[in-house]
Structures are given as structure tokens and as C-alpha cells.
PDB file of N, CA and C in Angstrom:
ATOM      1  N   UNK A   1       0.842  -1.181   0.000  1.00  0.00           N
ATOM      2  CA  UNK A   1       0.000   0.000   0.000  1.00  0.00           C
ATOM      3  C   UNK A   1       0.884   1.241   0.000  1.00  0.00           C
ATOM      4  N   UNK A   2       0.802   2.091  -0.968  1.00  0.00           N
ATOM      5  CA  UNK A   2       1.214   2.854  -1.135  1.00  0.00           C
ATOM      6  C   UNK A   2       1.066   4.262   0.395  1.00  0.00           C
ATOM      7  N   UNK A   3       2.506   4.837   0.851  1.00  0.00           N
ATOM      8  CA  UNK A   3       2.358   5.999   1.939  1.00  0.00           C
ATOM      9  C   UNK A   3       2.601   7.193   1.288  1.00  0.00           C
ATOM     10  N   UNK A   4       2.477   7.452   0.177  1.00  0.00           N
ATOM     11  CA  UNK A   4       2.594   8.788  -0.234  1.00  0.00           C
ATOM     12  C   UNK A   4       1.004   9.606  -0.828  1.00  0.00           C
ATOM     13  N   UNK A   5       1.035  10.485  -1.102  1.00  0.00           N
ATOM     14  CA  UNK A   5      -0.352  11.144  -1.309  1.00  0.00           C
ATOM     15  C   UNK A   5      -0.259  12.536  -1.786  1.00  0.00           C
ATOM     16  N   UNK A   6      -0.996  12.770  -2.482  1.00  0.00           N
ATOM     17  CA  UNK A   6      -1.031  14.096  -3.357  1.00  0.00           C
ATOM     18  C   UNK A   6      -2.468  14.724  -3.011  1.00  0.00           C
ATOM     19  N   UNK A   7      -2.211  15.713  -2.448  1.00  0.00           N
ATOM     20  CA  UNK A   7      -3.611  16.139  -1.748  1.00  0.00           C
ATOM     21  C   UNK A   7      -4.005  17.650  -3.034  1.00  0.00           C
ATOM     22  N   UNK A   8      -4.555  17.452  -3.682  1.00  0.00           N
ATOM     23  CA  UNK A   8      -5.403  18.561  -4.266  1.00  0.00           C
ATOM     24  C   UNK A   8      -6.636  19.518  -3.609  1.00  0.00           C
ATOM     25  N   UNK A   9      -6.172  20.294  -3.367  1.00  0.00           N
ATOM     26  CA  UNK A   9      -7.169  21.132  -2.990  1.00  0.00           C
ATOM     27  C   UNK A   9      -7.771  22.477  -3.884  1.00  0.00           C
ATOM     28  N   UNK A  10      -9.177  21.806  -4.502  1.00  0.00           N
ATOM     29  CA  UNK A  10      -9.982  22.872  -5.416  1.00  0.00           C
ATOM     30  C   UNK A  10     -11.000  23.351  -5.252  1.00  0.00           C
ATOM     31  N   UNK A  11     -11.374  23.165  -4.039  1.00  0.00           N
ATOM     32  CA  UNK A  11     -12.776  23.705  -3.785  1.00  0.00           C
ATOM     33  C   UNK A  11     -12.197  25.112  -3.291  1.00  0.00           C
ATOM     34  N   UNK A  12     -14.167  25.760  -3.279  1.00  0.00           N
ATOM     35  CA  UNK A  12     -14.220  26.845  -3.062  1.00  0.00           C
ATOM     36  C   UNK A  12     -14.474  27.313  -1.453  1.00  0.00           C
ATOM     37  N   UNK A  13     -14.807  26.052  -0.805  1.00  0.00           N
ATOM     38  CA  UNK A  13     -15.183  26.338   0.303  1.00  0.00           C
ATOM     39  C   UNK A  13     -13.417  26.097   1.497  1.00  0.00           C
ATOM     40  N   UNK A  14     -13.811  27.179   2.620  1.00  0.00           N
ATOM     41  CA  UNK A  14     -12.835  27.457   3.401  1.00  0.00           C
ATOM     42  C   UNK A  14     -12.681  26.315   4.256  1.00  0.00           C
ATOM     43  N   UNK A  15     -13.607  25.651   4.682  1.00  0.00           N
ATOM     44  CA  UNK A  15     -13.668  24.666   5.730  1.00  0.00           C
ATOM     45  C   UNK A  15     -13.002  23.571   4.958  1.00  0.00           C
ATOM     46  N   UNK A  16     -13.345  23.022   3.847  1.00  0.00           N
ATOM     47  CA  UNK A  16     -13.321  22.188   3.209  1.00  0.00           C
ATOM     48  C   UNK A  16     -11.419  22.089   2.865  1.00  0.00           C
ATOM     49  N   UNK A  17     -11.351  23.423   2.154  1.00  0.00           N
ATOM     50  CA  UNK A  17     -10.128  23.768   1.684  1.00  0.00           C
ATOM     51  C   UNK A  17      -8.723  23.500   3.417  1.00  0.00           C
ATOM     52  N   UNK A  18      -9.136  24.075   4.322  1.00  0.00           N
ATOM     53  CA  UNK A  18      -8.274  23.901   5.102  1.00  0.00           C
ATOM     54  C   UNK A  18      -8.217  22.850   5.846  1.00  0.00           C
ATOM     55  N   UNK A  19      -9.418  21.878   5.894  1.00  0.00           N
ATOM     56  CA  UNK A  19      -9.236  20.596   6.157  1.00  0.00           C
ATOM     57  C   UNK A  19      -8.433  19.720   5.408  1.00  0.00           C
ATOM     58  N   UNK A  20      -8.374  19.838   4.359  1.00  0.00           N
ATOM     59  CA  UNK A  20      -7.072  19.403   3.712  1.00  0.00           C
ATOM     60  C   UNK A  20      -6.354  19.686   3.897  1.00  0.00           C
ATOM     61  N   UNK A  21      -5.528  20.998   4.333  1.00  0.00           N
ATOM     62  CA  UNK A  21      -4.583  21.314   4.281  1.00  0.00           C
ATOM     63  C   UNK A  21      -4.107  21.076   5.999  1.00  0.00           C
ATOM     64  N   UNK A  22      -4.385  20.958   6.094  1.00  0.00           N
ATOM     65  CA  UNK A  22      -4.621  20.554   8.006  1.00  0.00           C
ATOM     66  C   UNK A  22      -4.026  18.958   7.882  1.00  0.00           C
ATOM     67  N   UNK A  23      -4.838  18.045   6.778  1.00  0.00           N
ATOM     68  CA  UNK A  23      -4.889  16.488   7.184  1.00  0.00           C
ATOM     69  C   UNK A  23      -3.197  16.458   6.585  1.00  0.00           C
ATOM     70  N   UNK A  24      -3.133  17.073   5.080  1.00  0.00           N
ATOM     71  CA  UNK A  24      -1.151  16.946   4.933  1.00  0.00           C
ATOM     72  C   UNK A  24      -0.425  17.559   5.919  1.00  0.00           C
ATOM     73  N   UNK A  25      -0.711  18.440   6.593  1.00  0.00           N
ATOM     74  CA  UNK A  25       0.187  18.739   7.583  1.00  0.00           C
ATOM     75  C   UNK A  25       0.066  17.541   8.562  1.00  0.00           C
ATOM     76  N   UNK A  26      -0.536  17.219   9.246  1.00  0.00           N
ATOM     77  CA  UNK A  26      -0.793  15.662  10.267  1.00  0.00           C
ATOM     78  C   UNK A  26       0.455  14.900   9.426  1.00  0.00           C
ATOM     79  N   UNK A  27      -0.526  14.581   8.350  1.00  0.00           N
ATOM     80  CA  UNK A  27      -0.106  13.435   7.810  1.00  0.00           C
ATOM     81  C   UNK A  27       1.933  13.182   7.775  1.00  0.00           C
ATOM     82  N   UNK A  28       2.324  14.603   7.549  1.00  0.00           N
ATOM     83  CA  UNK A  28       3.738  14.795   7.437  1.00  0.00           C
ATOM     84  C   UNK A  28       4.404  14.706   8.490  1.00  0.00           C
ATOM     85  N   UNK A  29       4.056  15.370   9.947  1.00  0.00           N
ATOM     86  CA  UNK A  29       4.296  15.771  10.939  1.00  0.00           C
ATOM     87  C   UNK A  29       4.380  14.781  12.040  1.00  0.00           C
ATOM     88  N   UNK A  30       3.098  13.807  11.495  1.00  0.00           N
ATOM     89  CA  UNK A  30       2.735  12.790  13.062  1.00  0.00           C
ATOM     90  C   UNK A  30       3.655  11.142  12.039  1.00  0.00           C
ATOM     91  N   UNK A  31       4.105  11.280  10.902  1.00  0.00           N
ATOM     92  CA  UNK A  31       4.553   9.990  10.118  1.00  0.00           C
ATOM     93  C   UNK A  31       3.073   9.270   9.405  1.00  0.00           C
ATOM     94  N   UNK A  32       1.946   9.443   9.250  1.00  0.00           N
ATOM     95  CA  UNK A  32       1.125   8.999   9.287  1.00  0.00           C
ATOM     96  C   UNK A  32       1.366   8.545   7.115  1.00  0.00           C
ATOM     97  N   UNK A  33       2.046   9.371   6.995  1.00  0.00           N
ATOM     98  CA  UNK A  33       2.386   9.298   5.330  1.00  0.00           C
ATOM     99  C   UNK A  33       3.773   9.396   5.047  1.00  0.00           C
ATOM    100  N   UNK A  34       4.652   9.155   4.238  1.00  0.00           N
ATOM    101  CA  UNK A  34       5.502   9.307   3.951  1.00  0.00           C
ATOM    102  C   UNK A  34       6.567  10.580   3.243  1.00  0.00           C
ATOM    103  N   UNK A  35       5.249  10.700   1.980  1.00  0.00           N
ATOM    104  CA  UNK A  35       5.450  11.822   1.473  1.00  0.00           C
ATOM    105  C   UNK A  35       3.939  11.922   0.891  1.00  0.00           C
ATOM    106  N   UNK A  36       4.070  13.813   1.094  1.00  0.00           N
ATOM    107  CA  UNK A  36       2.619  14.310   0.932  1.00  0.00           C
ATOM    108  C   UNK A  36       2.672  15.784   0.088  1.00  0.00           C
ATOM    109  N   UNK A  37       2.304  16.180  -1.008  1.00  0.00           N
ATOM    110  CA  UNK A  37       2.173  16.810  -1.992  1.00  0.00           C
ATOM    111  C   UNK A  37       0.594  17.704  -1.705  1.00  0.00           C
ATOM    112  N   UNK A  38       1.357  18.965  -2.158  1.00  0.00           N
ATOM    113  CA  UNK A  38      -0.018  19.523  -1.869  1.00  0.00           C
ATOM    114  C   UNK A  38      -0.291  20.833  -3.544  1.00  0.00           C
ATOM    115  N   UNK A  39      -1.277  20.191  -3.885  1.00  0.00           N
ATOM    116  CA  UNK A  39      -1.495  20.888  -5.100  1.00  0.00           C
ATOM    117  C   UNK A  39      -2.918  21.782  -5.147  1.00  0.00           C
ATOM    118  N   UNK A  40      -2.903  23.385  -5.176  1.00  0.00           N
ATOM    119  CA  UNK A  40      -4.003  24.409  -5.377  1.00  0.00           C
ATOM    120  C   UNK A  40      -4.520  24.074  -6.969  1.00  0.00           C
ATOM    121  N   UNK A  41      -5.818  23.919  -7.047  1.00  0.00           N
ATOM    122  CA  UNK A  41      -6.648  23.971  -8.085  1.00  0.00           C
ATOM    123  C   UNK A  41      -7.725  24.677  -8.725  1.00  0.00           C
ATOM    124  N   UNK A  42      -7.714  25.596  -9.786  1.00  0.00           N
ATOM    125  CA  UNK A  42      -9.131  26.172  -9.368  1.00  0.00           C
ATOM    126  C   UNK A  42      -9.872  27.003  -8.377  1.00  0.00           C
ATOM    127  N   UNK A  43     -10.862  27.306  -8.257  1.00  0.00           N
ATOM    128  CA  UNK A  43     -11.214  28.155  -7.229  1.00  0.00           C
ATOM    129  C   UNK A  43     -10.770  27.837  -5.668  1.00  0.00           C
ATOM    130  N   UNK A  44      -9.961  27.016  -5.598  1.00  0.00           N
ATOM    131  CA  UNK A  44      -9.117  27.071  -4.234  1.00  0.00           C
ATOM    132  C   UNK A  44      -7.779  27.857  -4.605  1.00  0.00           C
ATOM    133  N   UNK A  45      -7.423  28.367  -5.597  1.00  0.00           N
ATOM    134  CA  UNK A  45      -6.523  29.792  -5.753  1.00  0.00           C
ATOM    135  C   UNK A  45      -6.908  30.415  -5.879  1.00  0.00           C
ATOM    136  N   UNK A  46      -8.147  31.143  -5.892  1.00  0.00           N
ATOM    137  CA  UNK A  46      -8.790  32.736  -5.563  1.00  0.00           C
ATOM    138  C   UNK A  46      -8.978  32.195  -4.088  1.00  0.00           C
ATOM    139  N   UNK A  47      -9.348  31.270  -3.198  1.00  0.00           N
ATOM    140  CA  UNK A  47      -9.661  31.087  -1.860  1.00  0.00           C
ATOM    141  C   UNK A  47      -8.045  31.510  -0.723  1.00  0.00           C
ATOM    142  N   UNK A  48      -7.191  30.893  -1.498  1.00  0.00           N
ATOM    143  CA  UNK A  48      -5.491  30.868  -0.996  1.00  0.00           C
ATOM    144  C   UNK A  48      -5.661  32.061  -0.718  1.00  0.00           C
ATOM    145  N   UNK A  49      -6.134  32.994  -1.900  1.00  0.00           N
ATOM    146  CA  UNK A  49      -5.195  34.759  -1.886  1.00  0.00           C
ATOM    147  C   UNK A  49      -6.063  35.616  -0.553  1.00  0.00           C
ATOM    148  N   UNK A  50      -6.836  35.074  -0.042  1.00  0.00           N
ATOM    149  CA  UNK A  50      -7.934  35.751   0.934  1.00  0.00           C
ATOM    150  C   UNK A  50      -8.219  35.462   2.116  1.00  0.00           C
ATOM    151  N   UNK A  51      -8.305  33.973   2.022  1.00  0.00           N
ATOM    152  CA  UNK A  51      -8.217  33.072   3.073  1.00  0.00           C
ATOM    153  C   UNK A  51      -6.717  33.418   4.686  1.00  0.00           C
ATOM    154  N   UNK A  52      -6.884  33.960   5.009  1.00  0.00           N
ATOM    155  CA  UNK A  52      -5.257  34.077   6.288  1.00  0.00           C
ATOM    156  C   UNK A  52      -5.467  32.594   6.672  1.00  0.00           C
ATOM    157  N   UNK A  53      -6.481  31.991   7.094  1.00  0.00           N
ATOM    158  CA  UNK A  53      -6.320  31.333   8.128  1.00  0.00           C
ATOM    159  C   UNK A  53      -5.437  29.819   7.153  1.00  0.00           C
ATOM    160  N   UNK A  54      -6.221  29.702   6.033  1.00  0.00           N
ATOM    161  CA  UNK A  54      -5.378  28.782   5.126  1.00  0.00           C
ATOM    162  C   UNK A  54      -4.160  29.133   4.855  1.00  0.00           C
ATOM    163  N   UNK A  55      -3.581  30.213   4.247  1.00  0.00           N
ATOM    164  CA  UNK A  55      -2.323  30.964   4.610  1.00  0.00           C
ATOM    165  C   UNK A  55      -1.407  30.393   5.409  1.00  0.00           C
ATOM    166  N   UNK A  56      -1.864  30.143   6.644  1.00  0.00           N
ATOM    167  CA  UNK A  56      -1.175  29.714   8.162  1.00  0.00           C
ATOM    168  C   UNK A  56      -0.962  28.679   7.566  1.00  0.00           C
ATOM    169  N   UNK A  57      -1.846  27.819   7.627  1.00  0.00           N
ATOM    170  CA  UNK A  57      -1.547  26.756   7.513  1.00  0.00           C
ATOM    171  C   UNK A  57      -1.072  26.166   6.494  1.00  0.00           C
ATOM    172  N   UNK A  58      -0.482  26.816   5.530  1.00  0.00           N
ATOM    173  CA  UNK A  58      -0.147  26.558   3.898  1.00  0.00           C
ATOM    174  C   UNK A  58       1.615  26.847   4.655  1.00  0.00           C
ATOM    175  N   UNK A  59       2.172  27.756   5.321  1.00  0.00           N
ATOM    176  CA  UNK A  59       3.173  28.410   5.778  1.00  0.00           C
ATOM    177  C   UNK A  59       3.114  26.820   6.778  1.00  0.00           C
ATOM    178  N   UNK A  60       2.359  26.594   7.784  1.00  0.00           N
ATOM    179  CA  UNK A  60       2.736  25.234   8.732  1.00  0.00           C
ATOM    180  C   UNK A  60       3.283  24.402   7.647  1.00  0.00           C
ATOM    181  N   UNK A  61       2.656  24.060   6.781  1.00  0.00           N
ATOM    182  CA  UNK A  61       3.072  22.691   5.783  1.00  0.00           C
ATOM    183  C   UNK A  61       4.537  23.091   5.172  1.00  0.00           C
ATOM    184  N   UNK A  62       4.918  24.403   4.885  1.00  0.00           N
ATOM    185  CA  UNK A  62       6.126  24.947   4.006  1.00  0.00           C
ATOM    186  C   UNK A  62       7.118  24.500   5.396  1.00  0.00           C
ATOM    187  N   UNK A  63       6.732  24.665   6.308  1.00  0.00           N
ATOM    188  CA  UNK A  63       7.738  24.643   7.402  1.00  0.00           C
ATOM    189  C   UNK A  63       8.416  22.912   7.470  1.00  0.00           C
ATOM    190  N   UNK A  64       7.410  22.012   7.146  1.00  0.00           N
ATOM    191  CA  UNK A  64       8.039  20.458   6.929  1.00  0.00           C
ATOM    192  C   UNK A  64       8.818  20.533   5.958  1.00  0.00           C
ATOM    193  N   UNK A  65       9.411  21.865   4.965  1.00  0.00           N
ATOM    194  CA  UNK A  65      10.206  21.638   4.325  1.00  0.00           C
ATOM    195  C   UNK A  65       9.424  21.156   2.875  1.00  0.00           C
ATOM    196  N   UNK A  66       8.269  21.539   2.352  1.00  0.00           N
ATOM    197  CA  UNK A  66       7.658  20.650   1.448  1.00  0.00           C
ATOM    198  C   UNK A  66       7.205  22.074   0.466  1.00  0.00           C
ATOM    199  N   UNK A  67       6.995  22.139  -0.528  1.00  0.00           N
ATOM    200  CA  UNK A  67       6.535  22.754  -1.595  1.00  0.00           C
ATOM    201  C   UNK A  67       4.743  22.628  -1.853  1.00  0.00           C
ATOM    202  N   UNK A  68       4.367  24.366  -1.890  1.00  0.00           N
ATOM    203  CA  UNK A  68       3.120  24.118  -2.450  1.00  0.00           C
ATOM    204  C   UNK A  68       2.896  24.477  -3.726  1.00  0.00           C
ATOM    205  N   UNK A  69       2.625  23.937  -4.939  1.00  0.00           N
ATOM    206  CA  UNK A  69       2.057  24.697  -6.143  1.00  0.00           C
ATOM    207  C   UNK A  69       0.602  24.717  -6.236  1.00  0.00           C
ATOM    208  N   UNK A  70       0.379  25.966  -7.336  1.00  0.00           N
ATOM    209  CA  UNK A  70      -0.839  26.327  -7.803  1.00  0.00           C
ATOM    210  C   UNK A  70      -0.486  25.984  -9.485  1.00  0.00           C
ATOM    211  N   UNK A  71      -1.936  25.993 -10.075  1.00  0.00           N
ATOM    212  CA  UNK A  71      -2.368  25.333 -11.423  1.00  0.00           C
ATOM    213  C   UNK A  71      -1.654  26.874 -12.058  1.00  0.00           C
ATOM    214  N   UNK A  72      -0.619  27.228 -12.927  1.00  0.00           N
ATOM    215  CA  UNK A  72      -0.438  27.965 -14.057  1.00  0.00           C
ATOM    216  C   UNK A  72      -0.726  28.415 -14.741  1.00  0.00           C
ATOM    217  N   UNK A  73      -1.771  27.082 -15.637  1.00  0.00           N
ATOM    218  CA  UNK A  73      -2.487  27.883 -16.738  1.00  0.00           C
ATOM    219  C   UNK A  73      -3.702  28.501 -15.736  1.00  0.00           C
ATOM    220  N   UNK A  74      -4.852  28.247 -14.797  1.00  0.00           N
ATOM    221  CA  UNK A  74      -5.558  29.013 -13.915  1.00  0.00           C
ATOM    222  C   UNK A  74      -5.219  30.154 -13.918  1.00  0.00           C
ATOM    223  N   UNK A  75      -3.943  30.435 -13.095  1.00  0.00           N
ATOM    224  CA  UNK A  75      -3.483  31.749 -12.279  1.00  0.00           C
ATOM    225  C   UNK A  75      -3.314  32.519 -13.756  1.00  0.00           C
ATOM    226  N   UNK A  76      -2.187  32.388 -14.606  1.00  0.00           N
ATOM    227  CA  UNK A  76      -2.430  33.048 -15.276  1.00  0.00           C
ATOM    228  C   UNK A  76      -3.712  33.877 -16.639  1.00  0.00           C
ATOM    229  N   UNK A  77      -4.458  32.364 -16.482  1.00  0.00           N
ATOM    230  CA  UNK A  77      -5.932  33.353 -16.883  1.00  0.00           C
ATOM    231  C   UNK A  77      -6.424  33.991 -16.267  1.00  0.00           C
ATOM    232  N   UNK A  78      -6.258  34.025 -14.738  1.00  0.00           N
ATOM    233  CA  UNK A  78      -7.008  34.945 -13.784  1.00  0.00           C
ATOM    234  C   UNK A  78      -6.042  35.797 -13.756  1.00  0.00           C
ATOM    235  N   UNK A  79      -4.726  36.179 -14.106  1.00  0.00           N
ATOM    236  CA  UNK A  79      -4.090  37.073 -13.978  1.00  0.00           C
ATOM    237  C   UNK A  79      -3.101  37.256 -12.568  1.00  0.00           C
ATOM    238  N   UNK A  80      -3.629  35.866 -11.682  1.00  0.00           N
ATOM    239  CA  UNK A  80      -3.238  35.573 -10.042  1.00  0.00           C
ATOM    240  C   UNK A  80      -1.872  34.943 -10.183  1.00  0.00           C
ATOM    241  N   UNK A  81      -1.005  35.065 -10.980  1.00  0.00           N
ATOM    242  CA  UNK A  81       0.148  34.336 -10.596  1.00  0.00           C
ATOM    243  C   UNK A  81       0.832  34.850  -9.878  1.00  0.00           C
ATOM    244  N   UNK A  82       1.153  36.443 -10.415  1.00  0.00           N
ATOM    245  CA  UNK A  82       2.657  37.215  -9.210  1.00  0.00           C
ATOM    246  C   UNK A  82       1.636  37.523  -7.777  1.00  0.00           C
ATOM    247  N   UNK A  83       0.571  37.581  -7.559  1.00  0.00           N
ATOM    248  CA  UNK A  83       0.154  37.231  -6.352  1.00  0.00           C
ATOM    249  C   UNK A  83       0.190  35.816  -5.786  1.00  0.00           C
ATOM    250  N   UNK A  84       0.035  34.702  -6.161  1.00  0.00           N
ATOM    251  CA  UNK A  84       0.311  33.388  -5.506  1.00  0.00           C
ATOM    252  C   UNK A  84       1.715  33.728  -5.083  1.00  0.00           C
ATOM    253  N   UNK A  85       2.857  33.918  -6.251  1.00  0.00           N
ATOM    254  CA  UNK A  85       4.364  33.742  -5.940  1.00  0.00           C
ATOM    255  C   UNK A  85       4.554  34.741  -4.998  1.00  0.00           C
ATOM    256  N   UNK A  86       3.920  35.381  -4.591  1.00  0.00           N
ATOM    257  CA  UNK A  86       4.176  36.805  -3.639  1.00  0.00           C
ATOM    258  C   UNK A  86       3.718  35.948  -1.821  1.00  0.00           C
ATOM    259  N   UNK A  87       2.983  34.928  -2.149  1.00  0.00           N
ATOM    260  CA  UNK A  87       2.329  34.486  -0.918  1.00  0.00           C
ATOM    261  C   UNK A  87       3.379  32.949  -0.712  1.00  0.00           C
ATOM    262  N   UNK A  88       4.238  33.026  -1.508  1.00  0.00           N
ATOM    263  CA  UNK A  88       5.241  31.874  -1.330  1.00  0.00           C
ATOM    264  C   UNK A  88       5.098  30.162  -2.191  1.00  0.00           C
ATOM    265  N   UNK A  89       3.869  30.502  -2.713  1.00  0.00           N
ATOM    266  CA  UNK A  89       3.802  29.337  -3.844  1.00  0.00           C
ATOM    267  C   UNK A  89       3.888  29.262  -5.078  1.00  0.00           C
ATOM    268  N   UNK A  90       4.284  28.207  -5.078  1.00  0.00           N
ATOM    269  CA  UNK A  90       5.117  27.567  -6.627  1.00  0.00           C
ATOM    270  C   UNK A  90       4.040  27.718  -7.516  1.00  0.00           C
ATOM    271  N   UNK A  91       4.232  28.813  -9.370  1.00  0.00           N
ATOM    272  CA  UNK A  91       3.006  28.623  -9.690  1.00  0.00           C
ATOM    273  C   UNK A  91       3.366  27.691 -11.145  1.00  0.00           C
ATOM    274  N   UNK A  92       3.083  26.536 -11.674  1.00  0.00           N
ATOM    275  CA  UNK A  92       3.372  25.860 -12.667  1.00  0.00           C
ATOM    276  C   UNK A  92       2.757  25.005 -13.021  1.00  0.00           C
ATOM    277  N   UNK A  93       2.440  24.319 -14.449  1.00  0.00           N
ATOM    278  CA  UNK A  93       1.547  23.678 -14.901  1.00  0.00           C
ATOM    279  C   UNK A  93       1.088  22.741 -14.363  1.00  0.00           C
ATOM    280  N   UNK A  94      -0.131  22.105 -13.506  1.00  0.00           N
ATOM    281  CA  UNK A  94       0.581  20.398 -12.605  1.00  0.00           C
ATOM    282  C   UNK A  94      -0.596  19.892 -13.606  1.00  0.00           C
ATOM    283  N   UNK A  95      -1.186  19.928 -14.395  1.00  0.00           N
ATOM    284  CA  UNK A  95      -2.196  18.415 -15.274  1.00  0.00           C
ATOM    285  C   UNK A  95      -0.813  17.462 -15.611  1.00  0.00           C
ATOM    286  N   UNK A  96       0.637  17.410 -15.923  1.00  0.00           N
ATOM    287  CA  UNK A  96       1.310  16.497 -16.275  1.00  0.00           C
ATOM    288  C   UNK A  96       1.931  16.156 -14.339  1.00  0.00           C
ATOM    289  N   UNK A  97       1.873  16.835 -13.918  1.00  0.00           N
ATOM    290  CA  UNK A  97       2.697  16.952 -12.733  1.00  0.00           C
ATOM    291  C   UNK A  97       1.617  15.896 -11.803  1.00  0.00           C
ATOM    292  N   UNK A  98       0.577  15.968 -12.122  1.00  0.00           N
ATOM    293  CA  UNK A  98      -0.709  15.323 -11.451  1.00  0.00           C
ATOM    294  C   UNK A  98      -0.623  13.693 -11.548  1.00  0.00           C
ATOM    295  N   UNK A  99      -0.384  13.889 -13.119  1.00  0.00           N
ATOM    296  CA  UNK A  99      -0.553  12.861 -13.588  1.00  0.00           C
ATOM    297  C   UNK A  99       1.031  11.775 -13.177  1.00  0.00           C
ATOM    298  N   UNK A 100       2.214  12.563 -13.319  1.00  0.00           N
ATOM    299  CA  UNK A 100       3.144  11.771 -13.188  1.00  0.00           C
ATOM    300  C   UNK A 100       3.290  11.509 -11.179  1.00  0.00           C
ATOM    301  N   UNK A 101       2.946  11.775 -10.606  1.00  0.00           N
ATOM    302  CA  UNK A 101       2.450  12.054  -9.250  1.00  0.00           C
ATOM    303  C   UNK A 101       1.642  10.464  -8.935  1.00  0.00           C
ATOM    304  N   UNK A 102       0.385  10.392  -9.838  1.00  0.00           N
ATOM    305  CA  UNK A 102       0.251   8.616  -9.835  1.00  0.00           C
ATOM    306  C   UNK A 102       0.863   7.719 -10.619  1.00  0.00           C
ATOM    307  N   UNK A 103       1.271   8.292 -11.314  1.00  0.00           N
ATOM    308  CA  UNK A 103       2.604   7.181 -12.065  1.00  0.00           C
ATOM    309  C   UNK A 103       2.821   6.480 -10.378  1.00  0.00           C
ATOM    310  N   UNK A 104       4.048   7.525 -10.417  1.00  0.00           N
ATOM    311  CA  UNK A 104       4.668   6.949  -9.077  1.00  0.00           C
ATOM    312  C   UNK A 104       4.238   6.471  -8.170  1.00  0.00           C
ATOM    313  N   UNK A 105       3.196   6.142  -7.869  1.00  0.00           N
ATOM    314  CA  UNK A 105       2.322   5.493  -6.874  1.00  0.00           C
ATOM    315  C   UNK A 105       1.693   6.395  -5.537  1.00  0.00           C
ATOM    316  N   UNK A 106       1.686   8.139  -5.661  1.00  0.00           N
ATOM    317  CA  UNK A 106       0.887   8.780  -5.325  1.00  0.00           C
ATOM    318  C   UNK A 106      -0.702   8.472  -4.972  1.00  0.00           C
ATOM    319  N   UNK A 107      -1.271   8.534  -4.003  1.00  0.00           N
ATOM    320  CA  UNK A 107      -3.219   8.113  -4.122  1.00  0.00           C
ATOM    321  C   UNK A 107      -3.401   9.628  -3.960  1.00  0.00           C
ATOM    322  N   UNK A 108      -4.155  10.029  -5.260  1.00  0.00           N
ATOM    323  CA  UNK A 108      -5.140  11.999  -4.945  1.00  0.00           C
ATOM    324  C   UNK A 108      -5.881  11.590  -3.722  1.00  0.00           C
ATOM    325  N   UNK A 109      -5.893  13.037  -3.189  1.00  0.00           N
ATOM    326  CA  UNK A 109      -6.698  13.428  -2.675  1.00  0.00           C
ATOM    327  C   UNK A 109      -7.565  14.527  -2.568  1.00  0.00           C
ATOM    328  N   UNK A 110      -9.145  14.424  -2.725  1.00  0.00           N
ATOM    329  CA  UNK A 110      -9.543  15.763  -3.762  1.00  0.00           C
ATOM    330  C   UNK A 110     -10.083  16.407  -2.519  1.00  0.00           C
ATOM    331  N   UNK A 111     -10.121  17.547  -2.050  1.00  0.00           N
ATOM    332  CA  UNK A 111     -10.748  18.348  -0.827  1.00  0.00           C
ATOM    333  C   UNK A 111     -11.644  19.708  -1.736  1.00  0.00           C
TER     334      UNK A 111
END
């Protein structure tokens, strides 16, 4: 059974959105996973830029030393990229990044 995990977070809702981001932090912190990936999607990058309290906790997860990206082509149709990179996340294409993520034996996780 695979311990690694790629947690996507695209919703629009706050509760929803930081419960994910809450469970990869656990998951990294307490050993509960191995390695844990955290990818912004969609209207959970207009939620990132507003949200503080996700913020925090996007900054807790950076602190395990781990990388967050946001979707590229998104941000830049919304015009949100040098604001994501201003808030400390990686902004770059992930539909191949997603995909090679279960190659490797990654399980998504959609929040």
C-alpha cells in the first residue's frame, strides 16, 4: 500500500479547503504518510489569496520543508500568478505533474 499522497485542494469552500490542508500537515508531521504533496486547483486559488487562516496553515506545511504549487495555466488566466508567488507558492503547470504524481504510486486526494 502505497504511503505517499497528493492532496489537491480545489474547492471553493474554506472549511473544506483547510481541512485538507490541516490532514497533509498531520499526515507529514505525526509519520502517518511518507510523502505528501499539496497541489491548489481552481477556485481554491482565488480562496489561498484571501483566506489568512489557510495561509497559516499553507506556511505550517512549508515549514516540513515541502513545496506548495498552484495550477499555471488558472493563475495566469485569472491574472493571479505574481500574487500566488508573492504568498510563497510555486506557480506551474501540474495536469502532467498530477498525472506523473500517480505514475509513481501517489493516491489523490480531492478536498
Amino acid at each position: 500500500m502505497s504511503k505517499k499522497i497528493v492532496v489537491i485542494i480545489s474547492t471553493s469552500d474554506a472549511g473544506k479547503a483547510r481541512t485538507g490542508a490541516m490532514y497533509a500537515i498531520n499526515a507529514l508531521k505525526h509519520g502517518w504518510m511518507e510523502e505528501v504533496k499539496i497541489i491548489f486547483f481552481g477556485p481554491a486559488q482565488d480562496l489561498l489569496l484571501v483566506d489568512e487562516e489557510l495561509q497559516v496553515r499553507v506556511k505550517e506545511y512549508q515549514e516540513i520543508d515541502e513545496a506548495v504549487v498552484a495550477c499555471k495555466f488558472i493563475a495566469d488566466k485569472d491574472k493571479k500568478s505574481e500574487k500566488l508567488t508573492k504568498i510563497g507558492i510555486q506557480v506551474e503547470y501540474v495536469g502532467e505533474m498530477i498525472s506523473n504524481y500517480i505514475h509513481e504510486g501517489y493516491v489523490p486526494m480531492v478536498w
